[in-house]
Protein backbone atom coordinates (compact mmCIF):
# COMPACT_ATOMS: atom_id res chain seq x y z
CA UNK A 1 52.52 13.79 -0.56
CA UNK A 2 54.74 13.97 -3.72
CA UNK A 3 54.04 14.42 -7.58
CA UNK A 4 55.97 12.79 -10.31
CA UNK A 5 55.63 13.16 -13.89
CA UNK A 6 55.89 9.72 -16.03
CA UNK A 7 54.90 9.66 -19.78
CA UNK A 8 51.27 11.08 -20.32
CA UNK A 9 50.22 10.61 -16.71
CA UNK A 10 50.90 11.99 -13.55
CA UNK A 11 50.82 10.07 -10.14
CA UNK A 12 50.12 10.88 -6.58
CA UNK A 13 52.12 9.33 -4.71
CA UNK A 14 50.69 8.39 -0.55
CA UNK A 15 52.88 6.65 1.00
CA UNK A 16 53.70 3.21 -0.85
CA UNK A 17 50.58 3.64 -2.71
CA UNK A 18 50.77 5.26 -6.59
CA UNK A 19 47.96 5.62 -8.28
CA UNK A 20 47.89 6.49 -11.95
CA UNK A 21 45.85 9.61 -13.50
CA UNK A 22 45.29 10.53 -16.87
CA UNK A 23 45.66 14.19 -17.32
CA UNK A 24 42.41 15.94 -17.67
CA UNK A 25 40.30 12.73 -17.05
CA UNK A 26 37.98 13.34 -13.91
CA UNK A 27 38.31 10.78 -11.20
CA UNK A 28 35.76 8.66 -10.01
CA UNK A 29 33.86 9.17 -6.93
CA UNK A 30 34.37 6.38 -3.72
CA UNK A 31 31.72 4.20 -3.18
CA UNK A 32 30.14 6.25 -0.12
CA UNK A 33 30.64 9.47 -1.73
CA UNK A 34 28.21 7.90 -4.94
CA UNK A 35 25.96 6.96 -2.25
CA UNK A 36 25.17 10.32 -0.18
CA UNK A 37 25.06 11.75 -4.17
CA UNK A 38 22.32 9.33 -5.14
CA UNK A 39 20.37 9.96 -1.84
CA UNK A 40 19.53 13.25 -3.20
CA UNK A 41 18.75 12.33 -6.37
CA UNK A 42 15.39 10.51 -6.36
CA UNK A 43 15.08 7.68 -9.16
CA UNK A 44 18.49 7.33 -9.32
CA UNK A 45 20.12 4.46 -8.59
CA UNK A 46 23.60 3.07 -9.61
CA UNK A 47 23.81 0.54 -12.35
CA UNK A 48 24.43 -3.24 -12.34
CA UNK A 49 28.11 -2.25 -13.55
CA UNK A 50 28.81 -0.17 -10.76
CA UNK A 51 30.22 2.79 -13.27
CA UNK A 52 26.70 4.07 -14.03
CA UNK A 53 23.54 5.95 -13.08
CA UNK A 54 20.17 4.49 -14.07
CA UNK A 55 16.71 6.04 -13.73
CA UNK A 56 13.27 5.01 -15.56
CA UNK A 57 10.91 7.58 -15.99
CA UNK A 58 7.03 7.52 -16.29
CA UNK A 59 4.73 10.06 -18.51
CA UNK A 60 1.14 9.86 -19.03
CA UNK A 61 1.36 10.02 -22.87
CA UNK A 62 3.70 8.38 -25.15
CA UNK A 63 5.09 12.12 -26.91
CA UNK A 64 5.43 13.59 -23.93
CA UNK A 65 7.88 10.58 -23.13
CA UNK A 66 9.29 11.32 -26.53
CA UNK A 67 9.90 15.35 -26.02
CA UNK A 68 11.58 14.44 -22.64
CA UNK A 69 13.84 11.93 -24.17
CA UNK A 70 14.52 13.99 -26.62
CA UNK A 71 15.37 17.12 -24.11
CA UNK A 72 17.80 14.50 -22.48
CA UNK A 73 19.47 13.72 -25.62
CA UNK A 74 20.31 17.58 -26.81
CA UNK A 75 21.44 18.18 -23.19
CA UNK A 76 23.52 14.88 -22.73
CA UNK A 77 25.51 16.45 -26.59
CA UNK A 78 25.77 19.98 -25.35
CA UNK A 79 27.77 18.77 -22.11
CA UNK A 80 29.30 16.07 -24.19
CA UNK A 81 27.77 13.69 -21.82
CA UNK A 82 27.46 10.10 -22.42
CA UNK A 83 24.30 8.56 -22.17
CA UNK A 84 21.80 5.77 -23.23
CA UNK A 85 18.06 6.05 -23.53
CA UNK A 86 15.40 3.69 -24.07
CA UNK A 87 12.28 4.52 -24.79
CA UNK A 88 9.07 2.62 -25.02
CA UNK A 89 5.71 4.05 -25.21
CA UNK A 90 5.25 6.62 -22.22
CA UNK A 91 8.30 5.39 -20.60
CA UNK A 92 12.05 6.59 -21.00
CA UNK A 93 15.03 4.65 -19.20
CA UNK A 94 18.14 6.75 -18.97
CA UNK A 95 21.73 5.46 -18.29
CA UNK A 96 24.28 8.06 -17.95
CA UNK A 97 27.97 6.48 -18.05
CA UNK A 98 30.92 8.54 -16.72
CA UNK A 99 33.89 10.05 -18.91
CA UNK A 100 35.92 7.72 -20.44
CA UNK A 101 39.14 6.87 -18.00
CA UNK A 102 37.30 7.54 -14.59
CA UNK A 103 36.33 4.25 -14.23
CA UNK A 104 32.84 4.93 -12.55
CA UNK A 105 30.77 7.80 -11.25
CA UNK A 106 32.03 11.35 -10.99
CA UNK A 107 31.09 14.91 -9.37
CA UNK A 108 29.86 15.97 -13.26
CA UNK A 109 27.81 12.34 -13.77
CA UNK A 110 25.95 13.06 -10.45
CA UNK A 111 25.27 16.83 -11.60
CA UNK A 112 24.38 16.06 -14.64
CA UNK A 113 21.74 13.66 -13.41
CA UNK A 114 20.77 16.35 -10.84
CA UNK A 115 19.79 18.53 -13.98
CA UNK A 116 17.63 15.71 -16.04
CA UNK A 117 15.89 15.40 -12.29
């Protein structure tokens, strides 16, 4: 296994086979991998889109959905997390997208859902 430097990105080079990385992006996660991540995450399933992680979430009153989504939303900014909610009456849907350039779901997207539970 070699490493060359071209402009901006580095590659890693396995046999014929060079894949491009952008410095300080996080790659994604293969398929499998995502898999045994979401079987420990209950409610958590992968999105449509493949580069995603969706969960809906239930609460018996409409503010306590609110307080939750709003919980979500300060921790999603303090880990510079994306992430889309939806929220309608005592229900929140969360998607939580990976870092720009991975191209799908990471280690840090499957923690981070691991700490909204």
């Amino acid at each position: 296994m070699s490493t060359k430097q071209t402009v901006g990105f580095e590659r890693l080079v396995i046999g014929d086979a060079a894949k491009p990385r952008l410095p300080g992006v996080e790659q994604r996660l293969k398929s499998e991998r995502v898999q045994e991540g979401l079987a420990a995450l209950p409610g958590w399933r992968l999105h449509p889109s493949g580069k995603a992680l969706h969960r809906s979430r239930e609460f018996f009153l409409p503010g306590e959905a609110a307080k939750w989504a709003y919980f979500a939303a300060e921790l999603a900014a303090s880990q510079h997390q994306r992430v889309q909610l939806q929220l309608a009456g005592a229900r929140v849907v969360v998607t939580l997208y990976g870092p720009k350039g991975a191209g799908g779901v990471t280690e840090t997207l499957l923690g981070f859902a691991r700490q909204l539970g």
